[in-house]
PDB file of N, CA and C in Angstrom:
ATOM      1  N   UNK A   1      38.712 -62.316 -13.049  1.00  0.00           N
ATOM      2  CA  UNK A   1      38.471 -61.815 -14.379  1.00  0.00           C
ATOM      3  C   UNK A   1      37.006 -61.412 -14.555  1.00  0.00           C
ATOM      4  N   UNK A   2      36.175 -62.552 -13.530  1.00  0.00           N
ATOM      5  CA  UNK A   2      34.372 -61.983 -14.635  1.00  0.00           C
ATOM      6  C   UNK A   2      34.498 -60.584 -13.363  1.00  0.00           C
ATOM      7  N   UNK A   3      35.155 -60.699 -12.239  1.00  0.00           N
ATOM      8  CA  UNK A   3      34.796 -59.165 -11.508  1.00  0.00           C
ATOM      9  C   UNK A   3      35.108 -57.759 -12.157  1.00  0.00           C
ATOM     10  N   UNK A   4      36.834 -57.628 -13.447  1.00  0.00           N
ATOM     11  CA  UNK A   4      36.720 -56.703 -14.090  1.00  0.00           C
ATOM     12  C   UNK A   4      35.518 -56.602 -14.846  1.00  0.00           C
ATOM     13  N   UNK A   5      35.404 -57.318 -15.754  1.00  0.00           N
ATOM     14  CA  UNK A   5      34.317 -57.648 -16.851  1.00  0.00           C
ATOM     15  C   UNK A   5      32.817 -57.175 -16.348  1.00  0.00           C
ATOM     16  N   UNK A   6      32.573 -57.265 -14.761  1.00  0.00           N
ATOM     17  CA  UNK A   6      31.198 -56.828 -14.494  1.00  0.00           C
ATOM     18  C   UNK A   6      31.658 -55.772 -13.801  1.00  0.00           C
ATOM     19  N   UNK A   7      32.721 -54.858 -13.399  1.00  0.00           N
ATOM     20  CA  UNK A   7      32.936 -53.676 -13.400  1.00  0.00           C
ATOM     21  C   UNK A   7      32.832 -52.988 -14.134  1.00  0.00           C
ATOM     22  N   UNK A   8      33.908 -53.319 -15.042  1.00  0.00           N
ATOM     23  CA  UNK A   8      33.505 -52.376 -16.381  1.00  0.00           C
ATOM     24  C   UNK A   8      32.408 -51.981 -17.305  1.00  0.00           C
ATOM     25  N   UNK A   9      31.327 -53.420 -17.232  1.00  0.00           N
ATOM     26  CA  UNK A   9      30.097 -53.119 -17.559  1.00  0.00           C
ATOM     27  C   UNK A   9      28.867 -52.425 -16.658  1.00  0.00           C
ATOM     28  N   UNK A  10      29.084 -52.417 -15.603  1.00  0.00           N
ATOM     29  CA  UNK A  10      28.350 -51.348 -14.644  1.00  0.00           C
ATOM     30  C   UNK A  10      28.672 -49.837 -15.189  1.00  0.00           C
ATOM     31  N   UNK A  11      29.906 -49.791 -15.207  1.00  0.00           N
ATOM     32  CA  UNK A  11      30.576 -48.451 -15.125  1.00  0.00           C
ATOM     33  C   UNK A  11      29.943 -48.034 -16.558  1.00  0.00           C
ATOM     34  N   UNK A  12      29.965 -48.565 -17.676  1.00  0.00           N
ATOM     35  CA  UNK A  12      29.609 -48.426 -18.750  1.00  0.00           C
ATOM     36  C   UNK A  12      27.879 -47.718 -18.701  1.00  0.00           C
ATOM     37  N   UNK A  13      27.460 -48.731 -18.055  1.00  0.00           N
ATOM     38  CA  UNK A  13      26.054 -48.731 -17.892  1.00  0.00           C
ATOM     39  C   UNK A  13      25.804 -47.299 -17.426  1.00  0.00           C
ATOM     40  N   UNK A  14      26.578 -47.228 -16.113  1.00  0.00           N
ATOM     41  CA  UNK A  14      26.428 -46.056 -15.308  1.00  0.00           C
ATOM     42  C   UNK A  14      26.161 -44.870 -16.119  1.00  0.00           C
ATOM     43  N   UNK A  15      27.230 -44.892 -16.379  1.00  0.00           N
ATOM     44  CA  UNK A  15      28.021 -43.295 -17.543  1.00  0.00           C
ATOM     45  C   UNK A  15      27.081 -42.924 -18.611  1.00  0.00           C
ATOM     46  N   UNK A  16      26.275 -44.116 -19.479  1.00  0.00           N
ATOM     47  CA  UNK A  16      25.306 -43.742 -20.524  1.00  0.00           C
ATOM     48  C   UNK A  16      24.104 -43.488 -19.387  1.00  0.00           C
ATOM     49  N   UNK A  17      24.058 -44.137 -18.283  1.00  0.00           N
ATOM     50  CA  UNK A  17      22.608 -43.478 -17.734  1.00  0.00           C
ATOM     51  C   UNK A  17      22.986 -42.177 -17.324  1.00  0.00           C
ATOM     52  N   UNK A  18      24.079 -41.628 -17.539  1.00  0.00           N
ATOM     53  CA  UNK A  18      23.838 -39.878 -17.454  1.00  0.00           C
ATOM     54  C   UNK A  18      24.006 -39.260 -18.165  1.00  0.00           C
ATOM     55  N   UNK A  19      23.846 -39.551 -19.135  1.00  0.00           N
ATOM     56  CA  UNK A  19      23.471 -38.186 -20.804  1.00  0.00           C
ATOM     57  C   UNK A  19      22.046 -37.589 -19.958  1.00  0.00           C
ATOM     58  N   UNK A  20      22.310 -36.494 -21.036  1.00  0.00           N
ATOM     59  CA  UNK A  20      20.994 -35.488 -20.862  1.00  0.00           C
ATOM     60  C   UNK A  20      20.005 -35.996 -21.288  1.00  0.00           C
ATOM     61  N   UNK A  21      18.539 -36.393 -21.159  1.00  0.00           N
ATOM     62  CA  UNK A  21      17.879 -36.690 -21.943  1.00  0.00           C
ATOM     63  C   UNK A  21      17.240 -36.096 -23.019  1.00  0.00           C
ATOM     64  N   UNK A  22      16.671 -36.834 -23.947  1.00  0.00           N
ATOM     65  CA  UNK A  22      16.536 -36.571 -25.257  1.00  0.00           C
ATOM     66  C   UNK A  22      15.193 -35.763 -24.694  1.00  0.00           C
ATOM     67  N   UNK A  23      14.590 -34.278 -25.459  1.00  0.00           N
ATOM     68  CA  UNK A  23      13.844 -34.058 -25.779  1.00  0.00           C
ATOM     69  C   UNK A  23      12.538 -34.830 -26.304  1.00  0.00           C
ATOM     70  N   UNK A  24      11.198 -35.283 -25.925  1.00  0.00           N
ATOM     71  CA  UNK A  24      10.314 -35.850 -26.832  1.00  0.00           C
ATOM     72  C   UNK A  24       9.540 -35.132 -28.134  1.00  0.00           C
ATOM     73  N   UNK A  25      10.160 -33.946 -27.825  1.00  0.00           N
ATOM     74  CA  UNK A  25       9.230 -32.885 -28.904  1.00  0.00           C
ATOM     75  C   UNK A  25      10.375 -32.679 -30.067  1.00  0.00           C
ATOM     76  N   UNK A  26      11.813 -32.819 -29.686  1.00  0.00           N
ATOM     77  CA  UNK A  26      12.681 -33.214 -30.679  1.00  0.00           C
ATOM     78  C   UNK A  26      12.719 -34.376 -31.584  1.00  0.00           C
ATOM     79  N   UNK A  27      13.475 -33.384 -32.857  1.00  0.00           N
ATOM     80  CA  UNK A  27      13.073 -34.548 -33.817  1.00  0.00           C
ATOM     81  C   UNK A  27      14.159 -35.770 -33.859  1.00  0.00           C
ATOM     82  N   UNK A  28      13.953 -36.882 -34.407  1.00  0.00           N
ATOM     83  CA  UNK A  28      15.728 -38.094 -33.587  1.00  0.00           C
ATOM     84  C   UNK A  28      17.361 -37.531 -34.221  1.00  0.00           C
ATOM     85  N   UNK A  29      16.961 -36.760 -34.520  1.00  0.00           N
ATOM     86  CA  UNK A  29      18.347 -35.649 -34.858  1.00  0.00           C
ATOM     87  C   UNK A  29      18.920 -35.136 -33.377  1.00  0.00           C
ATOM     88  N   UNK A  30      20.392 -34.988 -33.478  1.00  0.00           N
ATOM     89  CA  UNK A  30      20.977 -34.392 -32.175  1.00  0.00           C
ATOM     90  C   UNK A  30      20.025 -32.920 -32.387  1.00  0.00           C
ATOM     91  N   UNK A  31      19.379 -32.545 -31.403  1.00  0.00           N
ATOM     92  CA  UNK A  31      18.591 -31.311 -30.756  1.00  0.00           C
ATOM     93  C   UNK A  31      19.506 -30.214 -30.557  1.00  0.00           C
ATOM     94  N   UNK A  32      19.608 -28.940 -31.230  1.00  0.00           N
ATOM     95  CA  UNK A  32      20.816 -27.876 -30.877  1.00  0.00           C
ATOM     96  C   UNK A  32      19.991 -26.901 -30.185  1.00  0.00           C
ATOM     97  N   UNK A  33      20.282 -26.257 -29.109  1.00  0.00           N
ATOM     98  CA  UNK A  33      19.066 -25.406 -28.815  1.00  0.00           C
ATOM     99  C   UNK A  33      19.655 -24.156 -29.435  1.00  0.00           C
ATOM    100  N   UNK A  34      18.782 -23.066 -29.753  1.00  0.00           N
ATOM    101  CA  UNK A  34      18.936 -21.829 -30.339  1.00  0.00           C
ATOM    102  C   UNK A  34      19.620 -21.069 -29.269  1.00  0.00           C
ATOM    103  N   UNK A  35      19.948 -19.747 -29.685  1.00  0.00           N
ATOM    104  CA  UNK A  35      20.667 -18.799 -28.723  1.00  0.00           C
ATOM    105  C   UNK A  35      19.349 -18.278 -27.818  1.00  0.00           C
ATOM    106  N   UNK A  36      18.028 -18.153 -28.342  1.00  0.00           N
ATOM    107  CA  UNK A  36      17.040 -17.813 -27.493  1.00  0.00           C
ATOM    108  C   UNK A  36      16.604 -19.186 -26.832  1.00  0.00           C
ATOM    109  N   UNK A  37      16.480 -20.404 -26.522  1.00  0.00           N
ATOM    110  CA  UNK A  37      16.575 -21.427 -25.665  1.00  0.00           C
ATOM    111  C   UNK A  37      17.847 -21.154 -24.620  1.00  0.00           C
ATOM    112  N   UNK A  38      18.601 -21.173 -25.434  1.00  0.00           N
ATOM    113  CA  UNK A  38      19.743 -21.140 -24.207  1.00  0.00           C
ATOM    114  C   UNK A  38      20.093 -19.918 -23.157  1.00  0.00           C
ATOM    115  N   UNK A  39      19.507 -18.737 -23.631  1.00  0.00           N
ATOM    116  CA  UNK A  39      19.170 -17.179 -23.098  1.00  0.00           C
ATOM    117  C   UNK A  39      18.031 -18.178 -22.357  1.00  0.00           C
ATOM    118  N   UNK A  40      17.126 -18.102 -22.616  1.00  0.00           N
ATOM    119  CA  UNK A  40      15.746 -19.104 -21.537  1.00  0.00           C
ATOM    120  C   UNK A  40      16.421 -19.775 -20.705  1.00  0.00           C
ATOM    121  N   UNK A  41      17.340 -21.030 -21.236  1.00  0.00           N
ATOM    122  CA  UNK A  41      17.746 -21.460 -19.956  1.00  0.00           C
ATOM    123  C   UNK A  41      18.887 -20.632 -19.021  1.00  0.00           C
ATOM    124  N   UNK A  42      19.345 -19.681 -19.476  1.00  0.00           N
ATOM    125  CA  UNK A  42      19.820 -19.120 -18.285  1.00  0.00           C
ATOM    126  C   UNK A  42      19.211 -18.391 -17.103  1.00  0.00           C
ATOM    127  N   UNK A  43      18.191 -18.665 -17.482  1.00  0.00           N
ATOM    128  CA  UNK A  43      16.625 -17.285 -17.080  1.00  0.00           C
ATOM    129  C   UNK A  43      16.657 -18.456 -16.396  1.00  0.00           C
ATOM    130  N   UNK A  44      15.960 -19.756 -16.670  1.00  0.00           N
ATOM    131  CA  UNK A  44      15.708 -20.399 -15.353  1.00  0.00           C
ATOM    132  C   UNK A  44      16.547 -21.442 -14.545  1.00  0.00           C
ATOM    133  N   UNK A  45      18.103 -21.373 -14.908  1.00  0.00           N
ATOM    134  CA  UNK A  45      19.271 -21.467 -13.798  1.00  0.00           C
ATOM    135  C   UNK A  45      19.526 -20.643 -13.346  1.00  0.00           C
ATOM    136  N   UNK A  46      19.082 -19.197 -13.189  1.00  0.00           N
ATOM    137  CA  UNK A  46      19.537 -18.212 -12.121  1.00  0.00           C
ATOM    138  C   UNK A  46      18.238 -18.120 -11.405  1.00  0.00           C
ATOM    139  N   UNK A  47      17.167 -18.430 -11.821  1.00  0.00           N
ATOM    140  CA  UNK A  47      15.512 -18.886 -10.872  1.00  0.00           C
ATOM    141  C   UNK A  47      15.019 -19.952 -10.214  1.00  0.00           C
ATOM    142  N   UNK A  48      15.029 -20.293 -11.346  1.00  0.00           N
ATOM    143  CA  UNK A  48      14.709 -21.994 -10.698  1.00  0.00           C
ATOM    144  C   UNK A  48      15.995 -22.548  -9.374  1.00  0.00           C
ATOM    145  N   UNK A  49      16.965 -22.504 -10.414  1.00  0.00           N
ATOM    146  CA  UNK A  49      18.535 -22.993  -9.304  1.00  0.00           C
ATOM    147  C   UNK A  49      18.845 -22.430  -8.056  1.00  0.00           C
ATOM    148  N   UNK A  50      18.742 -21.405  -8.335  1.00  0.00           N
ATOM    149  CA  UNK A  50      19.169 -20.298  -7.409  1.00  0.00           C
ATOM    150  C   UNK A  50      17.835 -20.003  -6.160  1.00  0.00           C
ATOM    151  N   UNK A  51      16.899 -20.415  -6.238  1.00  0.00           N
ATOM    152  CA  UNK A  51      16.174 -20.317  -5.877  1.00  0.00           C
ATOM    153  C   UNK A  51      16.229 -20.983  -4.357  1.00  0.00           C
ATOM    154  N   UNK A  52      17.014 -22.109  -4.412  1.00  0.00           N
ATOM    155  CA  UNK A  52      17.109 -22.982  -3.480  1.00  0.00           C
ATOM    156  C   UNK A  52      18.623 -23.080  -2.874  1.00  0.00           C
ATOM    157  N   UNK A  53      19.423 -22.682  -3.644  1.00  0.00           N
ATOM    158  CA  UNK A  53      20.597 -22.431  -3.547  1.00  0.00           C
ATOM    159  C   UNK A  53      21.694 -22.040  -3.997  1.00  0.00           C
ATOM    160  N   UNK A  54      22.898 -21.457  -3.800  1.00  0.00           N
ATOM    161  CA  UNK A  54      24.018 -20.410  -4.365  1.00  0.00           C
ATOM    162  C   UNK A  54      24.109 -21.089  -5.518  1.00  0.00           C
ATOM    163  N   UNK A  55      23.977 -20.201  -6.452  1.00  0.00           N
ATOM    164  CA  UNK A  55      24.415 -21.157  -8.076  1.00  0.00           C
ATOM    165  C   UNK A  55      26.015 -21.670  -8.513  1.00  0.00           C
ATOM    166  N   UNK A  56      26.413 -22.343  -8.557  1.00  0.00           N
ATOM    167  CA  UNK A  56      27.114 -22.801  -8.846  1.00  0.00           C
ATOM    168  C   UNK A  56      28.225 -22.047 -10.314  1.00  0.00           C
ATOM    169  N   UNK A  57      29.243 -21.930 -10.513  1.00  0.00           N
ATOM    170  CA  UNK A  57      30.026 -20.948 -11.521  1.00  0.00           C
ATOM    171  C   UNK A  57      29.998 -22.026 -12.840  1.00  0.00           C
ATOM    172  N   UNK A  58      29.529 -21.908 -13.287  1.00  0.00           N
ATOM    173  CA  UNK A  58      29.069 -22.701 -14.701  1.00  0.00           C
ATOM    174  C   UNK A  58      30.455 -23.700 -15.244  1.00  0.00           C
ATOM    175  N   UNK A  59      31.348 -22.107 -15.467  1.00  0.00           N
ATOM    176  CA  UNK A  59      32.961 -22.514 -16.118  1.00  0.00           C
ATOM    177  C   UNK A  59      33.857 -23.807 -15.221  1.00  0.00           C
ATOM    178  N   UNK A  60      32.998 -23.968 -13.731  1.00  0.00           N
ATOM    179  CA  UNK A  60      33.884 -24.632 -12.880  1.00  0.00           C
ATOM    180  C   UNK A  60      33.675 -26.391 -13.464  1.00  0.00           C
ATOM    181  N   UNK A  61      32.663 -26.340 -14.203  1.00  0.00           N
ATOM    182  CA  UNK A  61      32.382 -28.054 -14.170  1.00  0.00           C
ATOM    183  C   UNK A  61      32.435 -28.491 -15.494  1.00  0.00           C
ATOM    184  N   UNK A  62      33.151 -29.782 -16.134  1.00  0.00           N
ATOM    185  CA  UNK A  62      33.157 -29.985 -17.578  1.00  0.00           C
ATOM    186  C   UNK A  62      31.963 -30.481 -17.888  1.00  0.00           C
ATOM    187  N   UNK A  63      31.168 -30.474 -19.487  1.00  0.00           N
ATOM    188  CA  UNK A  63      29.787 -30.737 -19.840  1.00  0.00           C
ATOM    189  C   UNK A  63      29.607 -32.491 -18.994  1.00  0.00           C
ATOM    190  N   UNK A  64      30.664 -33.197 -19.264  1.00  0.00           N
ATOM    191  CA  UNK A  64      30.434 -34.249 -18.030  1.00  0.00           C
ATOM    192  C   UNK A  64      29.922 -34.654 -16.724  1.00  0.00           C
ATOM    193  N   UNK A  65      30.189 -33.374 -16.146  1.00  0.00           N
ATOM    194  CA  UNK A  65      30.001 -32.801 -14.777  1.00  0.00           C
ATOM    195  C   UNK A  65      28.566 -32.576 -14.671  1.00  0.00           C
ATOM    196  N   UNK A  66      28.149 -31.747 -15.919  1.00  0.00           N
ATOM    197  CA  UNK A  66      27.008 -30.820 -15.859  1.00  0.00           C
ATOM    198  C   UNK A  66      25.783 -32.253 -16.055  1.00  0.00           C
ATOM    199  N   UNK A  67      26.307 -33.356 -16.834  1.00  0.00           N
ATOM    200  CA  UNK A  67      25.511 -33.768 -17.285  1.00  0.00           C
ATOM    201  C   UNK A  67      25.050 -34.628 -15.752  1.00  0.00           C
ATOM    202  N   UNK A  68      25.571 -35.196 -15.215  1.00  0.00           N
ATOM    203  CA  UNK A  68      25.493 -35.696 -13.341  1.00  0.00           C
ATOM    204  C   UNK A  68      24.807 -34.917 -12.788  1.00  0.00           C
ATOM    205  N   UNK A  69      25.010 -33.212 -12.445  1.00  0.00           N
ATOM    206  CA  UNK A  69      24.293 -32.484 -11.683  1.00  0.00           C
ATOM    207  C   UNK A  69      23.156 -32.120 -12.362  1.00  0.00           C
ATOM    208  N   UNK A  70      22.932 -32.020 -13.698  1.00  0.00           N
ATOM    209  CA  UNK A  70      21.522 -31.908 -14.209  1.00  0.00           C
ATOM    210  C   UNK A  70      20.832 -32.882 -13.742  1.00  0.00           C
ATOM    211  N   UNK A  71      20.993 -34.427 -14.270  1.00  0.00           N
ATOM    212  CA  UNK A  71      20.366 -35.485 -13.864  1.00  0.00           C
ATOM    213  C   UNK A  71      19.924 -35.494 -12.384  1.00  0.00           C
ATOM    214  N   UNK A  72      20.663 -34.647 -11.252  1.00  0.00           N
ATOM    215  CA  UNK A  72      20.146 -35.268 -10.320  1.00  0.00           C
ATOM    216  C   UNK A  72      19.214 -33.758 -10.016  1.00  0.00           C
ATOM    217  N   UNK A  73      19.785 -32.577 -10.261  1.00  0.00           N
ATOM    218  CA  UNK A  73      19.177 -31.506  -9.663  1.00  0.00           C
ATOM    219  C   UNK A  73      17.589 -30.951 -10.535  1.00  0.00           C
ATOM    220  N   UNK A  74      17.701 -31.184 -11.929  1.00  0.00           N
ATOM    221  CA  UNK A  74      16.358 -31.245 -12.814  1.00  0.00           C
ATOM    222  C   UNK A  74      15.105 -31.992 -12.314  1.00  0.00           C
ATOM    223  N   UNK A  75      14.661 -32.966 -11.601  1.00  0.00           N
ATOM    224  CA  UNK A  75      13.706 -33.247 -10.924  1.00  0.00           C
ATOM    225  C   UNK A  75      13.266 -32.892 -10.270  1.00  0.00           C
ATOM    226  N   UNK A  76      14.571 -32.226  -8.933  1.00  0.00           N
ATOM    227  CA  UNK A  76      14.049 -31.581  -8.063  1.00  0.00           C
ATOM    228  C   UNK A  76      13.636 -29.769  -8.472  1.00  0.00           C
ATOM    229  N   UNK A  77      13.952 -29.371  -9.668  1.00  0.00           N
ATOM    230  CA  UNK A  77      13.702 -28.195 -10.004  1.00  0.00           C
ATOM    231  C   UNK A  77      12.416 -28.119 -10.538  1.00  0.00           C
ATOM    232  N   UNK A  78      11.635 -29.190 -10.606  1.00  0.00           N
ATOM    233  CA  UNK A  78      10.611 -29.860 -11.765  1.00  0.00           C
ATOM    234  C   UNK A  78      10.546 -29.086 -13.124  1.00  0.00           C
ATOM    235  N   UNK A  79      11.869 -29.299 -13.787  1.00  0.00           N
ATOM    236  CA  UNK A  79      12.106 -28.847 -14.830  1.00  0.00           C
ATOM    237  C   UNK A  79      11.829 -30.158 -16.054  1.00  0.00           C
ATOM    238  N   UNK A  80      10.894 -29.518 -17.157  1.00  0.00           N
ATOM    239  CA  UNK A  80      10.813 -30.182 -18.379  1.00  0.00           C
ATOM    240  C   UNK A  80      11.707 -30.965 -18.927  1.00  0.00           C
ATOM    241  N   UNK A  81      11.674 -31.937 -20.094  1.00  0.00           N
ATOM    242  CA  UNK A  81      12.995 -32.260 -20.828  1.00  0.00           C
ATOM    243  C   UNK A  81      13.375 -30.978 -21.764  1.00  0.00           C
ATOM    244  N   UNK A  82      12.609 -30.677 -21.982  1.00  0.00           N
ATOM    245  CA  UNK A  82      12.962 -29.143 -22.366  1.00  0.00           C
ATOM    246  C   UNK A  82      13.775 -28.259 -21.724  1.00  0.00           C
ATOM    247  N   UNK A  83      13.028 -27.842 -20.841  1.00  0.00           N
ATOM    248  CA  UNK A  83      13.524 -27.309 -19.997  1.00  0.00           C
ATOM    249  C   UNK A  83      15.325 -27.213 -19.264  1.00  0.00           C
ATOM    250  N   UNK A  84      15.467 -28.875 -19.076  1.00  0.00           N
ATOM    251  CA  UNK A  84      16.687 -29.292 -19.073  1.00  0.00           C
ATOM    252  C   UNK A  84      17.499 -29.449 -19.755  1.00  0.00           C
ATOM    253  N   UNK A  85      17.296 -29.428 -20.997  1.00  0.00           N
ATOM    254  CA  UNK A  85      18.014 -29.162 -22.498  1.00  0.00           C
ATOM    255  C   UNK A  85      18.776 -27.785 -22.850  1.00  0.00           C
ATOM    256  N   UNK A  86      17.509 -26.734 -22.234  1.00  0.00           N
ATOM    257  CA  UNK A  86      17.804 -25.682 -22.162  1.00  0.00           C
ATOM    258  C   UNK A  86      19.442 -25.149 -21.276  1.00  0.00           C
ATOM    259  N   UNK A  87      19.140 -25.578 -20.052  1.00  0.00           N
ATOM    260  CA  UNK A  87      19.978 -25.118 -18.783  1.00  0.00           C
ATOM    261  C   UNK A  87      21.152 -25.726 -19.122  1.00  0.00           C
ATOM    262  N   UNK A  88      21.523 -27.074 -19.170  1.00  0.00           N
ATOM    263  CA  UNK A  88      22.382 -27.883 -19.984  1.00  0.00           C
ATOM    264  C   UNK A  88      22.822 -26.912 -20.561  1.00  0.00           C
ATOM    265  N   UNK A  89      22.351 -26.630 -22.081  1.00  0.00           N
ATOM    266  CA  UNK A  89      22.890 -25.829 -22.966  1.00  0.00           C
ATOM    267  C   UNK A  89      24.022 -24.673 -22.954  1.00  0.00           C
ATOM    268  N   UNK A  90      23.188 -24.061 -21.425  1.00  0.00           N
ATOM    269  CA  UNK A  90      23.474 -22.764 -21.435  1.00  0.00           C
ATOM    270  C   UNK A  90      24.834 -23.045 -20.756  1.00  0.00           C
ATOM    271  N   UNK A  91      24.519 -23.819 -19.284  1.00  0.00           N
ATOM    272  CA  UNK A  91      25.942 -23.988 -18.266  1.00  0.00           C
ATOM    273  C   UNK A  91      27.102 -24.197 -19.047  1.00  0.00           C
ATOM    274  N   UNK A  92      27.101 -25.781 -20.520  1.00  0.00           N
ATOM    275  CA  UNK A  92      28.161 -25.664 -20.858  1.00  0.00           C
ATOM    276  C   UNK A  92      28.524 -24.832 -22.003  1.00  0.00           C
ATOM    277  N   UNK A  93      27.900 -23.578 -22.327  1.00  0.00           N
ATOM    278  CA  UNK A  93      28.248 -22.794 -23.522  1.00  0.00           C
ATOM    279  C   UNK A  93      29.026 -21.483 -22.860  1.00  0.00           C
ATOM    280  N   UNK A  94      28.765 -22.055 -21.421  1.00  0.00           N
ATOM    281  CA  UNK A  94      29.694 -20.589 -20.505  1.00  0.00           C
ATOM    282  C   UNK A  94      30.792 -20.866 -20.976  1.00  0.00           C
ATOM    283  N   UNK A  95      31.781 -20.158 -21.064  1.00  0.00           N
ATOM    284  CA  UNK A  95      33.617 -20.524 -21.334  1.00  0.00           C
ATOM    285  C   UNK A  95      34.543 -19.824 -19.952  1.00  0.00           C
ATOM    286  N   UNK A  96      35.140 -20.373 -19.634  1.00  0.00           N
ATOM    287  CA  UNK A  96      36.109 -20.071 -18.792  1.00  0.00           C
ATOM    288  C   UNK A  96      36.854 -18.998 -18.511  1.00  0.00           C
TER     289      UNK A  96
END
């Protein structure tokens, strides 16, 4: 029983450590980026991303998805929290 109980609380743990992070220049309101942020971040997921490798089809991954591959690929892009707010934005506002 405590092995579900500390499964499930890892897993828990896990899953909130991959939201997008919060903006610091945002105010503690959910952050919406504008249509010109999210035009920006498409400017630098087809630069920045692509830069290093085939970009990925936006529509293929749910904002879930996106939020995992941001977390891990945004560092190595040395992209802002901004910045990453941006790209975020844009990948899941693609539609299918």
């Amino acid at each position: 029983m405590k092995r579900i109980i500390l499964a499930g609380s890892l897993a828990a743990v896990a899953l909130l450590s991959c939201t997008p992070k919060a903006s610091t220049a945002a105010s503690p309101v959910l952050a919406v980026s504008t249509a010109e942020q999210i035009a920006q971040g498409k400017t630098i997921f087809e630069n920045s991303c692509g830069r290093c490798h085939k970009l990925p089809d936006p529509a293929k991954h749910t904002p879930v998805q996106w939020v995992g591959i941001m977390n891990s690929m945004a560092p190595k892009a040395k992209l802002t929290d901004e910045q990453h707010q941006w790209v975020y934005d844009y990948v899941v506002s693609v539609k299918k």
